[in-house]
C-alpha atoms as a PDB file:
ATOM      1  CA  UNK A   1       0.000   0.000   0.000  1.00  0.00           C
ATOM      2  CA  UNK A   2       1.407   3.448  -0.598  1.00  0.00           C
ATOM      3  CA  UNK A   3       1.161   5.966   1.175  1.00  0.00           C
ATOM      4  CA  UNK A   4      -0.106   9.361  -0.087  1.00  0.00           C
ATOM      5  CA  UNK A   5       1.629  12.991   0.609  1.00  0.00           C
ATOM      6  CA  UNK A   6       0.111  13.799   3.607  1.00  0.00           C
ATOM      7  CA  UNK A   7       0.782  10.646   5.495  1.00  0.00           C
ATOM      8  CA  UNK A   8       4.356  10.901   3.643  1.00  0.00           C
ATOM      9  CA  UNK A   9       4.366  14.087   5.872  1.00  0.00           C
ATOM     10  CA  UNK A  10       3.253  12.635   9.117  1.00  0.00           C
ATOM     11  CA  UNK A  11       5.988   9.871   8.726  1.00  0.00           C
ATOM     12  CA  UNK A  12       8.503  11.862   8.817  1.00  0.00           C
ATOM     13  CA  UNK A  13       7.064  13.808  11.587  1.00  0.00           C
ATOM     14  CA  UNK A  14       6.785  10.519  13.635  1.00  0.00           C
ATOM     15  CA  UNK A  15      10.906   9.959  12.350  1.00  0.00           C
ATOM     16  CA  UNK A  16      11.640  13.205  13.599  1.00  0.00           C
ATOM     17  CA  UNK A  17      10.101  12.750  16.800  1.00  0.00           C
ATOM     18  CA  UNK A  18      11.959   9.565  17.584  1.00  0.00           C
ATOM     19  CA  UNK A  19       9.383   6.735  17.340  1.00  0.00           C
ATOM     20  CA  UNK A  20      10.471   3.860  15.858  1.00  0.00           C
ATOM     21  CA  UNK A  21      10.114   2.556  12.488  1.00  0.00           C
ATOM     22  CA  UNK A  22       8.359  -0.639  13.000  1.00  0.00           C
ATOM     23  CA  UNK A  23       6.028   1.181  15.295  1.00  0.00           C
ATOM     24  CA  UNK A  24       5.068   3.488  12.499  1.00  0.00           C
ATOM     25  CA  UNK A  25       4.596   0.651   9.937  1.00  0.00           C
ATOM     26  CA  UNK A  26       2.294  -0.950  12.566  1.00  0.00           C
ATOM     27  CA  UNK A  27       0.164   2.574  12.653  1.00  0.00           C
ATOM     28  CA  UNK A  28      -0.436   2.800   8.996  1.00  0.00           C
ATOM     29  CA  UNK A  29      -0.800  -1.007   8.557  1.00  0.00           C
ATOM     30  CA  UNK A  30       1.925  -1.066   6.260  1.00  0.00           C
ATOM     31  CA  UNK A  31       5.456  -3.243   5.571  1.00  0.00           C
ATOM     32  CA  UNK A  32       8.081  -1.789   7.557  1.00  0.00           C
ATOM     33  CA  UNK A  33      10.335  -1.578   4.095  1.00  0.00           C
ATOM     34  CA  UNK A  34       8.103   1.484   3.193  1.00  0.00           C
ATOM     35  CA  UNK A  35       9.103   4.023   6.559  1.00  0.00           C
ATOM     36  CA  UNK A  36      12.785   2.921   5.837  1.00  0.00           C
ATOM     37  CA  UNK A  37      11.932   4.148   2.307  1.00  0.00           C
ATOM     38  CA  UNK A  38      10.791   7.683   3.782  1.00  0.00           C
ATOM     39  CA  UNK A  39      13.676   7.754   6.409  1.00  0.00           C
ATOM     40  CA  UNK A  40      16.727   7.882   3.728  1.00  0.00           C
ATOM     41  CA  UNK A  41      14.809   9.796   1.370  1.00  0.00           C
ATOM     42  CA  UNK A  42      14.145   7.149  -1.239  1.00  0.00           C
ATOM     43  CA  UNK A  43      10.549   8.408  -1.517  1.00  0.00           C
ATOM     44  CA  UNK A  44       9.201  11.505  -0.744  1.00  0.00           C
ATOM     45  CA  UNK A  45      11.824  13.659  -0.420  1.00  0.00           C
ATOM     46  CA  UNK A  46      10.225  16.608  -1.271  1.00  0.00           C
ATOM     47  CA  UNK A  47       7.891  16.162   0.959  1.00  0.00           C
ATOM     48  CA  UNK A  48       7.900  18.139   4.319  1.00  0.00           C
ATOM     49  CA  UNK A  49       7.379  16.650   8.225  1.00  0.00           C
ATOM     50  CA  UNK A  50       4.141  17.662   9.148  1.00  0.00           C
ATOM     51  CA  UNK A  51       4.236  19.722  12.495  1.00  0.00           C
ATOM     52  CA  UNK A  52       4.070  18.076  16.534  1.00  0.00           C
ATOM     53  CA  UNK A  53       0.150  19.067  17.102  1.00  0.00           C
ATOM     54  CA  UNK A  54      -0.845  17.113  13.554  1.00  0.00           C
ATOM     55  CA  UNK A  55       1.063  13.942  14.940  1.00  0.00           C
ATOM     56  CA  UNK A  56      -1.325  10.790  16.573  1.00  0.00           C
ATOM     57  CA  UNK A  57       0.162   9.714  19.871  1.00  0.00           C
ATOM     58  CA  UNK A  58       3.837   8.278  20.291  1.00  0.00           C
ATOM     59  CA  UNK A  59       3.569   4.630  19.803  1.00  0.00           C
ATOM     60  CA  UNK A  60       3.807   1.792  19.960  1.00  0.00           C
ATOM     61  CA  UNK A  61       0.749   0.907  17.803  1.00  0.00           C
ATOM     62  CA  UNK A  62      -1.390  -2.004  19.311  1.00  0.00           C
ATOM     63  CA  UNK A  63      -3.338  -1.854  16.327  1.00  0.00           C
ATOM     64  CA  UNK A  64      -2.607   0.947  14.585  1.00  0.00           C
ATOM     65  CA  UNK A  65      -4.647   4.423  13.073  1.00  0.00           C
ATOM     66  CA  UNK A  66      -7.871   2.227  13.245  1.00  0.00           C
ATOM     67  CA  UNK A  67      -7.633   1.309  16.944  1.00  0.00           C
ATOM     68  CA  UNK A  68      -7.472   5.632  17.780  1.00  0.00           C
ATOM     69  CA  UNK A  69     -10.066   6.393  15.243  1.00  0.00           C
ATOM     70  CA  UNK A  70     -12.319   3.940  16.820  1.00  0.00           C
ATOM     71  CA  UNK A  71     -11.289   5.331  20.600  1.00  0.00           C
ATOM     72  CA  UNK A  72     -11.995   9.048  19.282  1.00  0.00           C
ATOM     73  CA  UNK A  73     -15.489   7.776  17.482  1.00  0.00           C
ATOM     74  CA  UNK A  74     -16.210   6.160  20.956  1.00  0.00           C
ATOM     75  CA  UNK A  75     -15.147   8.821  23.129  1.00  0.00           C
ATOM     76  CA  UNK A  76     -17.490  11.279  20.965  1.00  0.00           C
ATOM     77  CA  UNK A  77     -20.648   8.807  21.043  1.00  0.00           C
ATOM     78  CA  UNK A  78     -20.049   9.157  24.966  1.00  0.00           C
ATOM     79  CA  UNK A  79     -20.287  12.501  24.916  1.00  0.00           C
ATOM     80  CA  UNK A  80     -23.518  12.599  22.819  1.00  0.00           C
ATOM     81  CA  UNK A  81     -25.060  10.074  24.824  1.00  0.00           C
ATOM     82  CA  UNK A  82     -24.272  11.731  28.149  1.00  0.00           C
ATOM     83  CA  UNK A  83     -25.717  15.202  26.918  1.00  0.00           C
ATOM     84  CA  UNK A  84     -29.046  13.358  25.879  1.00  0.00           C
ATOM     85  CA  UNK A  85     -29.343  11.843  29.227  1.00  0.00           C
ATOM     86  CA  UNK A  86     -29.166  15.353  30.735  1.00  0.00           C
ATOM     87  CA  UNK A  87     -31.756  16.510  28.526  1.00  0.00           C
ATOM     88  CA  UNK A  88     -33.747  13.652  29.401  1.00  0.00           C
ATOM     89  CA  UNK A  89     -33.264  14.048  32.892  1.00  0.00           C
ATOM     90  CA  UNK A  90     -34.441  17.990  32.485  1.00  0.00           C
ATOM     91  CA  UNK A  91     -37.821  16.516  31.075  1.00  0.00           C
ATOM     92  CA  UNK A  92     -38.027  14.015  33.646  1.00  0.00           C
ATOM     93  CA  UNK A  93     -37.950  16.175  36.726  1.00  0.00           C
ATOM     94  CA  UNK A  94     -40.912  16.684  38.687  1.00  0.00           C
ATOM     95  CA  UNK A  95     -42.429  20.814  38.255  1.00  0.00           C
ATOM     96  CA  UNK A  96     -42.955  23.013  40.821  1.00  0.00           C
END
């Protein structure tokens, strides 16, 4: 699988912060052969590390981008179905 430009970028964020390259292969699913690729400049050299804040979490990758986007979808479902319990619970309550 290749990557495209922005991920290109991200990968060489994660390089430049220090992660390792097998744990960056594991976060975009991908053979390890591909990061070592990016690291010496074999593809995408023209390419520039995207910034810190645009980075996912240091790793290592349990099981990779699909494991945090499923945390973040979860985390946000929480918070919707807290906020319709409050309104619930503002129905609910007895009136003066």
């Amino acid at each position: 699988m290749a990557l495209n430009d922005g991920e290109i970028a991200i990968v060489k964020g994660i390089l430049l912060r220090g992660d390792r390259q097998h744990d960056i292969a594991a976060y975009f699913g991908i053979n390890g052969g591909r990061i070592a690729e990016i690291s010496t400049g074999q593809t995408g050299s023209s390419i520039t590390a995207s910034p810190a804040e645009d980075l996912p979490p240091a790793g290592p990758y349990m099981a990779g981008r699909s494991a945090l986007r499923a945390r973040d979808t979860l985390i946000a479902l929480r918070d919707l179905i807290q906020d319709a319990i409050n309104d619930i619970d503002l129905y609910e309550k007895p009136k003066d």
